[in-house]
C-alpha atoms as a PDB file:
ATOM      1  CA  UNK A   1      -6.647 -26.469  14.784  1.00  0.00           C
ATOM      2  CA  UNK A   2      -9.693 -28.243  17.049  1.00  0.00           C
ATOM      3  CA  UNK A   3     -13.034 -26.139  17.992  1.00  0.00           C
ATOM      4  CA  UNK A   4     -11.822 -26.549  21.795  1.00  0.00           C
ATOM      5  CA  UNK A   5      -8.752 -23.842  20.871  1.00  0.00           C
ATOM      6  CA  UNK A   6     -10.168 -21.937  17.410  1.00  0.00           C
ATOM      7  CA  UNK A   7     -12.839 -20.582  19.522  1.00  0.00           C
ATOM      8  CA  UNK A   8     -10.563 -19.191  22.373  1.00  0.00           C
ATOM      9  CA  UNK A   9      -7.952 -18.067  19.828  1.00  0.00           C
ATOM     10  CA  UNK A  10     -10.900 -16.541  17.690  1.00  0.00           C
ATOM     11  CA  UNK A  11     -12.848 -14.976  20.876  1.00  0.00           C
ATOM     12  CA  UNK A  12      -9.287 -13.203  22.036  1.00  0.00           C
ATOM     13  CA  UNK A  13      -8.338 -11.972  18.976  1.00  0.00           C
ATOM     14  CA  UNK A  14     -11.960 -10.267  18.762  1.00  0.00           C
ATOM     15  CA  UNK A  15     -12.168  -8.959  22.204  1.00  0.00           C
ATOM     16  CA  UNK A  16      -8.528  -7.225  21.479  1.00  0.00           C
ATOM     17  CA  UNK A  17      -9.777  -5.668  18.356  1.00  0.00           C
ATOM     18  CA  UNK A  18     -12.607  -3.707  19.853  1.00  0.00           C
ATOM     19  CA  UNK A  19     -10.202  -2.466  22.349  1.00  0.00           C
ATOM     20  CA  UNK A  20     -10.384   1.505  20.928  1.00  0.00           C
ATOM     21  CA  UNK A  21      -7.145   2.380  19.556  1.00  0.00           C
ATOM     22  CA  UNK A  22      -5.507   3.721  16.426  1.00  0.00           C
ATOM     23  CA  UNK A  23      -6.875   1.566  14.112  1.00  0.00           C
ATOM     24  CA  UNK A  24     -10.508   1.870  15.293  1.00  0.00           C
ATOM     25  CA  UNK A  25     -10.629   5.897  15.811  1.00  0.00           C
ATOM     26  CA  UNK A  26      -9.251   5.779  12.416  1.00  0.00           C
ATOM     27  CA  UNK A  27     -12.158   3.286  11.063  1.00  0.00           C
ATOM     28  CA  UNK A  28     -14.507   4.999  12.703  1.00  0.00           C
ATOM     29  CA  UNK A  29     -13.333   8.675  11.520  1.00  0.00           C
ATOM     30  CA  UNK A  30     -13.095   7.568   7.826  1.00  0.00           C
ATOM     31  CA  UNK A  31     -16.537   6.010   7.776  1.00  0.00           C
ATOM     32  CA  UNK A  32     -18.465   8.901   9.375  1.00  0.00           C
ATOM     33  CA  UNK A  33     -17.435  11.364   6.962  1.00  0.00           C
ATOM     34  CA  UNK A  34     -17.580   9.379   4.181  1.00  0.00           C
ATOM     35  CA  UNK A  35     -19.558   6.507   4.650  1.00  0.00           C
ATOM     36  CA  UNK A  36     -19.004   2.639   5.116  1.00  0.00           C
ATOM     37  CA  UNK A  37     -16.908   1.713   1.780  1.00  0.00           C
ATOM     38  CA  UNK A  38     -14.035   3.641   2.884  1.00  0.00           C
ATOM     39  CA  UNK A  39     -14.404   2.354   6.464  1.00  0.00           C
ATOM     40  CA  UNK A  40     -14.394  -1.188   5.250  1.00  0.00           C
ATOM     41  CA  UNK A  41     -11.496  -0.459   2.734  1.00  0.00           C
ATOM     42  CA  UNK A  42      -9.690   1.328   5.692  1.00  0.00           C
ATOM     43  CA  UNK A  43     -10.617  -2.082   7.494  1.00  0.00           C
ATOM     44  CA  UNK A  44      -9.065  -4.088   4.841  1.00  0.00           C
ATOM     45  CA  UNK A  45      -5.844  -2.572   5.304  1.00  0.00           C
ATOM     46  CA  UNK A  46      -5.697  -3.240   9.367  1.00  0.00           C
ATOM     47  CA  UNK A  47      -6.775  -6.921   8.344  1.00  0.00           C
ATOM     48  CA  UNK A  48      -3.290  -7.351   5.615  1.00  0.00           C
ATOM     49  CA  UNK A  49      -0.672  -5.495   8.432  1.00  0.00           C
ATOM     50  CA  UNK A  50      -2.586  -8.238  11.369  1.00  0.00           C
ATOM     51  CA  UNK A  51      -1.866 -11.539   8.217  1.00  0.00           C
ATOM     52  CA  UNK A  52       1.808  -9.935   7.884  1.00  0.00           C
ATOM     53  CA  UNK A  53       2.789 -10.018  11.414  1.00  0.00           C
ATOM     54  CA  UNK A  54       0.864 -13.255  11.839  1.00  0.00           C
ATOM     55  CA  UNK A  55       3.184 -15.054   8.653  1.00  0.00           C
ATOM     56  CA  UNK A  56       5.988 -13.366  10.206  1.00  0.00           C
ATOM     57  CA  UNK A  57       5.298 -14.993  13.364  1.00  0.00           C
ATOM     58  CA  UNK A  58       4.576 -18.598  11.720  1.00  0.00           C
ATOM     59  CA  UNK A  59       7.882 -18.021  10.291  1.00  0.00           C
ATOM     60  CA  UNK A  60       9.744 -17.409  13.063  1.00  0.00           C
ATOM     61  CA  UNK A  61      10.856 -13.766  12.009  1.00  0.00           C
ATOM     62  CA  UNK A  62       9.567 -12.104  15.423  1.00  0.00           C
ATOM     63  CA  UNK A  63      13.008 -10.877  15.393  1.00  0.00           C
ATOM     64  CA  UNK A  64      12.621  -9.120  11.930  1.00  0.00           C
ATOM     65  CA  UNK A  65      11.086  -6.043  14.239  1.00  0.00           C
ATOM     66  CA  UNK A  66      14.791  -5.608  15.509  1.00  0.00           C
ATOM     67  CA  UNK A  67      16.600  -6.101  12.484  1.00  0.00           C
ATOM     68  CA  UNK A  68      15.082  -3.833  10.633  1.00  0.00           C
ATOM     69  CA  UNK A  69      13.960  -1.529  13.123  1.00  0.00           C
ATOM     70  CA  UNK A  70      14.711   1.609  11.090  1.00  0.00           C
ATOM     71  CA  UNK A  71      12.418   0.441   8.117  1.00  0.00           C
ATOM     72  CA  UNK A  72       9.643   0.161  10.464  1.00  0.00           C
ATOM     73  CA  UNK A  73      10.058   3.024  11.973  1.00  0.00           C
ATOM     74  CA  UNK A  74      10.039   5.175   8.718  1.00  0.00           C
ATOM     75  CA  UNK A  75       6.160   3.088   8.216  1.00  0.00           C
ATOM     76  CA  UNK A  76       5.018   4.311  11.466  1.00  0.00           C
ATOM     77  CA  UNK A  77       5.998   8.270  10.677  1.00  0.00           C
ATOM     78  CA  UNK A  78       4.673   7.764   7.406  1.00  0.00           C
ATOM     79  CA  UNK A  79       1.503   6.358   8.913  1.00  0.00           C
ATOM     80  CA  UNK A  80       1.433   9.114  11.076  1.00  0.00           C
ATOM     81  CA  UNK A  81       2.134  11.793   8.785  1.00  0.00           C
ATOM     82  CA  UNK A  82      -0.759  10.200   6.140  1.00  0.00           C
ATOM     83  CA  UNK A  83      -3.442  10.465   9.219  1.00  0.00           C
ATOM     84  CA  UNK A  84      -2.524  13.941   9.694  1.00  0.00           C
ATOM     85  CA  UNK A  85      -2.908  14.814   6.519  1.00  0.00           C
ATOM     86  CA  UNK A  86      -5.899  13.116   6.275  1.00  0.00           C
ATOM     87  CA  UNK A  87      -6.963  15.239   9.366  1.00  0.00           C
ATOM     88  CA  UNK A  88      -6.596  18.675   8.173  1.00  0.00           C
ATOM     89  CA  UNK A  89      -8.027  17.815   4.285  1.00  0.00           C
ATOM     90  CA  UNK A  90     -11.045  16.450   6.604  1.00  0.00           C
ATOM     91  CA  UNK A  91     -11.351  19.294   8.752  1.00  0.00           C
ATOM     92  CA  UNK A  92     -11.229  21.306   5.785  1.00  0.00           C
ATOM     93  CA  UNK A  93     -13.898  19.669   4.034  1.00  0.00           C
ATOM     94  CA  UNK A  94     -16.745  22.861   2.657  1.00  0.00           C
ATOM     95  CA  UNK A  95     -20.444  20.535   3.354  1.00  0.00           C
ATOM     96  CA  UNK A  96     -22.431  22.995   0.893  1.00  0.00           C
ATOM     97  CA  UNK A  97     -19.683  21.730  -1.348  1.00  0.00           C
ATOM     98  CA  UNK A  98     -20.131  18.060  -0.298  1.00  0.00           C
ATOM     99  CA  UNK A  99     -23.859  18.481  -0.918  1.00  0.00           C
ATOM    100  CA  UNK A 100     -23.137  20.100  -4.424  1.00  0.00           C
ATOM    101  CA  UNK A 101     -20.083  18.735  -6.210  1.00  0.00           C
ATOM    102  CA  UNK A 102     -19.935  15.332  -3.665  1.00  0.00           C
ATOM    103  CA  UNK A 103     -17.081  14.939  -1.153  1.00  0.00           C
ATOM    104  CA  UNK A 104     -13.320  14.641  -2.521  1.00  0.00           C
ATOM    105  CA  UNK A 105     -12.635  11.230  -1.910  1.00  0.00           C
ATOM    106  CA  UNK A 106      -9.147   9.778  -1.186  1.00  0.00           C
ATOM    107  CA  UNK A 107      -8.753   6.603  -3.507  1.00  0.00           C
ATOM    108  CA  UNK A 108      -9.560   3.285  -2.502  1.00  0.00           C
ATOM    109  CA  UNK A 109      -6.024   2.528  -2.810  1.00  0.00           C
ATOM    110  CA  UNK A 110      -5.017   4.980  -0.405  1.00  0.00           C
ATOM    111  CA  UNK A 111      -7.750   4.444   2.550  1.00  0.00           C
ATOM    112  CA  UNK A 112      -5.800   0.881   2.284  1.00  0.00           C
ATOM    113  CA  UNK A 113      -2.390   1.887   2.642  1.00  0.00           C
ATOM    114  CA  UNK A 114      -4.018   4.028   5.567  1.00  0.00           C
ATOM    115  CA  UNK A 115      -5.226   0.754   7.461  1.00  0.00           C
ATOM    116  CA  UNK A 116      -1.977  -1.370   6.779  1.00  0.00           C
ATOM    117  CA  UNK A 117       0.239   1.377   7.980  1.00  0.00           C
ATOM    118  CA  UNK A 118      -1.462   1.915  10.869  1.00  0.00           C
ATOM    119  CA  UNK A 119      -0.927  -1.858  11.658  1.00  0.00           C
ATOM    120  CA  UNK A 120       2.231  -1.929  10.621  1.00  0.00           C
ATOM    121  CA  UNK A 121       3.462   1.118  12.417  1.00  0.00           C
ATOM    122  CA  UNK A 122       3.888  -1.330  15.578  1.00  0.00           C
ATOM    123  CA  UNK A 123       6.274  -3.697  14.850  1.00  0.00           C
ATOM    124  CA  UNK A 124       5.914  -5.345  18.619  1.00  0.00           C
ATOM    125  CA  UNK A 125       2.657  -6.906  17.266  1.00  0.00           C
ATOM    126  CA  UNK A 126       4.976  -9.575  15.283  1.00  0.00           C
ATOM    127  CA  UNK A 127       6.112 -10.305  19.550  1.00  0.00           C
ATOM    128  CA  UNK A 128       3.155 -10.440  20.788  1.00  0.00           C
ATOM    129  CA  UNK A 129       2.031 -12.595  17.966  1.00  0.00           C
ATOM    130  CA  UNK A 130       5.217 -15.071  18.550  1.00  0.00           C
ATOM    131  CA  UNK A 131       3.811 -15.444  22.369  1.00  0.00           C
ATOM    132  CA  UNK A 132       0.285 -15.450  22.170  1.00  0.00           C
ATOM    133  CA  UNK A 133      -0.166 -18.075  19.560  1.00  0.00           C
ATOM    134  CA  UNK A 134       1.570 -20.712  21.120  1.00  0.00           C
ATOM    135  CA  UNK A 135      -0.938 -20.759  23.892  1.00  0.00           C
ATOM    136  CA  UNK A 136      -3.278 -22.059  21.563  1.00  0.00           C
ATOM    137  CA  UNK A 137      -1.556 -23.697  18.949  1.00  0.00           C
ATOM    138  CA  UNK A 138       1.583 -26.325  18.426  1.00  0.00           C
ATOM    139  CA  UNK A 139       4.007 -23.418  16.081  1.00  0.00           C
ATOM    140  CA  UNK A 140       6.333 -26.527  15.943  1.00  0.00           C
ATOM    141  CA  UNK A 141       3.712 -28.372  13.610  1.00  0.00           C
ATOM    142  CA  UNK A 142       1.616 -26.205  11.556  1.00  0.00           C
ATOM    143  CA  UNK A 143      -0.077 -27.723   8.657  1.00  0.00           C
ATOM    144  CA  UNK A 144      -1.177 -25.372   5.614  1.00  0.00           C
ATOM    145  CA  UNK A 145      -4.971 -25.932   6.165  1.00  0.00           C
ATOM    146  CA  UNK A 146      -4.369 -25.188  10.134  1.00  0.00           C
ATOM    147  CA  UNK A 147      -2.427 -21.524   9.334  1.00  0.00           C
ATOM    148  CA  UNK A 148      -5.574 -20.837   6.512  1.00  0.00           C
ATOM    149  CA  UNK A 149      -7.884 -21.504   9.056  1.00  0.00           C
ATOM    150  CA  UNK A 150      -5.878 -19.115  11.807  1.00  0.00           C
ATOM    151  CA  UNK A 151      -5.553 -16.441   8.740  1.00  0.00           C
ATOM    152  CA  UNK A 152      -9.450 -16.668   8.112  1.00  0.00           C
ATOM    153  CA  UNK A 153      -9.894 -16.416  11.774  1.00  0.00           C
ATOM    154  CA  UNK A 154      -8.270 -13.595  12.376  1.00  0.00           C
ATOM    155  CA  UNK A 155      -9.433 -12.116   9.187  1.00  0.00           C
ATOM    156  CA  UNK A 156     -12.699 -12.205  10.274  1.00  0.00           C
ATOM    157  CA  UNK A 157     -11.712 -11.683  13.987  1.00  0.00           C
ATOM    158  CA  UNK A 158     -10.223  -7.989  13.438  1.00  0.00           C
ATOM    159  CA  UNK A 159     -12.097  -7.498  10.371  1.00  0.00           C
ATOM    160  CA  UNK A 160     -15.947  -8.265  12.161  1.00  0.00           C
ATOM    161  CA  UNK A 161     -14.883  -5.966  14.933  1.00  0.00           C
ATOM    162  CA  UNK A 162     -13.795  -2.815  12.839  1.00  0.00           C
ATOM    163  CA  UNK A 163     -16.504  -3.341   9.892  1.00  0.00           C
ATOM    164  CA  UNK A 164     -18.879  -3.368  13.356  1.00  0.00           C
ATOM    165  CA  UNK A 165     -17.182   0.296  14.259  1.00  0.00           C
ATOM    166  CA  UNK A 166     -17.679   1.271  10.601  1.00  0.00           C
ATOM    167  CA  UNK A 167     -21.277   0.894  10.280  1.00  0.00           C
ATOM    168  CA  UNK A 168     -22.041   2.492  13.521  1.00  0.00           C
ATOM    169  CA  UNK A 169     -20.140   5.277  12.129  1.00  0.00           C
ATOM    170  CA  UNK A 170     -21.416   5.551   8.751  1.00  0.00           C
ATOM    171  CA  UNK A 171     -25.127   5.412  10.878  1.00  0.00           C
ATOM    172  CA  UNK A 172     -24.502   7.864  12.570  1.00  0.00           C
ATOM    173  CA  UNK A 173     -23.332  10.490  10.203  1.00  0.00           C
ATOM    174  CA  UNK A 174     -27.463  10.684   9.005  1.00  0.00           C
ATOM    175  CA  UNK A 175     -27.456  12.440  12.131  1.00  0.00           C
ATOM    176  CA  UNK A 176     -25.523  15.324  10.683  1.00  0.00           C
ATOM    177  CA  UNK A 177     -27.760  16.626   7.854  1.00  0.00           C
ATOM    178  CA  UNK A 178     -27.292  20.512   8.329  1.00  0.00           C
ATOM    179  CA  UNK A 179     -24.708  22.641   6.857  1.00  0.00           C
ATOM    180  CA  UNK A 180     -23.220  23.601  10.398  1.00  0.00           C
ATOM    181  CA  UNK A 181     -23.870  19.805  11.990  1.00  0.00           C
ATOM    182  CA  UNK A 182     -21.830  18.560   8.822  1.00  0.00           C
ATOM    183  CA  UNK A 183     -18.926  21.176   9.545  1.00  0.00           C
ATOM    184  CA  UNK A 184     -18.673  20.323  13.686  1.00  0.00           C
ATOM    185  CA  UNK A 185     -18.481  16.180  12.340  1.00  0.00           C
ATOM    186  CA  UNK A 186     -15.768  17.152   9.886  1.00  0.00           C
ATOM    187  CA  UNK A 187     -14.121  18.819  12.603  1.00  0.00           C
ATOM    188  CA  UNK A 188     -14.338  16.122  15.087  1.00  0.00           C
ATOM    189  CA  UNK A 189     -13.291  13.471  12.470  1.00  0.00           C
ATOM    190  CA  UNK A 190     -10.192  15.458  11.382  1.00  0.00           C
ATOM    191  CA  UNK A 191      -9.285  16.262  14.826  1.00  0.00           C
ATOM    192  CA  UNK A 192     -10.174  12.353  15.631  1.00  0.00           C
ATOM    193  CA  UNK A 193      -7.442  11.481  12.794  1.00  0.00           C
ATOM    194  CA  UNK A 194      -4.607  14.525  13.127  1.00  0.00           C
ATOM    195  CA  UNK A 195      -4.371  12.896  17.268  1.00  0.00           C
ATOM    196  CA  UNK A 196      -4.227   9.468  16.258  1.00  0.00           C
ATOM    197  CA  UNK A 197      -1.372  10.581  13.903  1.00  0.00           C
ATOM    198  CA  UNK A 198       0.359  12.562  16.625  1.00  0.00           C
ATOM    199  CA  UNK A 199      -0.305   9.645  18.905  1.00  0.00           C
ATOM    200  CA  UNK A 200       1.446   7.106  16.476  1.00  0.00           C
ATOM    201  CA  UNK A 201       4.359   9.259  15.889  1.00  0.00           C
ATOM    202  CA  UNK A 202       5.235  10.189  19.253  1.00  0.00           C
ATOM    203  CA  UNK A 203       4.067   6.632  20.756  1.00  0.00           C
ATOM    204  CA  UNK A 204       6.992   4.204  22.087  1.00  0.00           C
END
């Protein structure tokens, strides 16, 4: 892979990642209520579910999405069902408890499995991943070192553009240092997650 097309490849997959959409609301919601870790753990997760679809792509399993359509559609209502979830334990959250006992904190483990099911949940990315590659790259003749540089830049690609999201979140929750300002961000954040779940679920 030559600068003139891993700079192209590198710039597109950026500029599609800071598109707001599931995975960012979902970043960004997880961060500002409880801070950058989980956002970049959350992030981690988006990254994995973008490398999957990517191999599966390299591999020329595009066609895995219809195959075993049913599997991936039980991922995206399990995705969906985890950010509601998420929501209403959010929304729930007491902030004279958070500023007492500390906030309740989902594992890292699970902010993870939050981020790759979110990916995951759209099994057209493994298409669009089987035609938009080609523009930049010969799939025909991919050496090892040429589909480790593609997975490190799209690593830091999608990764760079949600971590970005994250710490502009986790900022601006020092903005929320009152009792009732703490309660309205909890509220926005779970209602930010519960319609990104009801938006995955009910999404074609």
């Amino acid at each position: 892979m030559s600068l003139n097309n891993s700079l192209p490849l590198f710039g597109t997959m950026f500029v599609l990642a800071i598109i707001p959409g599931p995975s960012v609301f979902t970043v960004v919601a997880r961060a500002m209520v409880s801070g950058f870790t989980q956002g970049e753990v959350t992030t981690l997760g988006i990254v994995a579910g973008d490398i999957v679809f990517i191999m599966l792509a390299i591999l020329g399993l595009w066609t895995l999405a219809e195959t075993i359509e049913p599997v991936f559609l039980l991922v995206k209502y399990l995705g969906a069902a985890y950010l509601i979830y998420l929501g209403i334990v959010t929304w729930r959250t007491n902030p004279r408890q958070h500023e007492i006992e500390g906030v309740k904190e989902f594992s890292w483990g699970a902010n993870f499995m939050c981020g790759l099911l979110i990916t995951l949940s759209d099994p057209k990315a493994i298409v669009f991943y089987a035609s938009f590659l080609p523009t930049y790259l010969d799939m025909t003749n991919l050496s090892w070192v040429t589909i480790g540089l593609l997975l490190l830049s799209a690593t830091v690609a999608v990764g760079g553009a949600k971590l970005a999201y994250a710490y502009l979140a986790d900022q601006a929750k020092f903005l929320f240092r009152h009792a009732r300002a703490q309660t309205a961000m909890n509220a926005l954040a779970g209602s930010v997650l519960i319609f990104t779940g009801i938006f995955l679920a009910i999404k074609g």
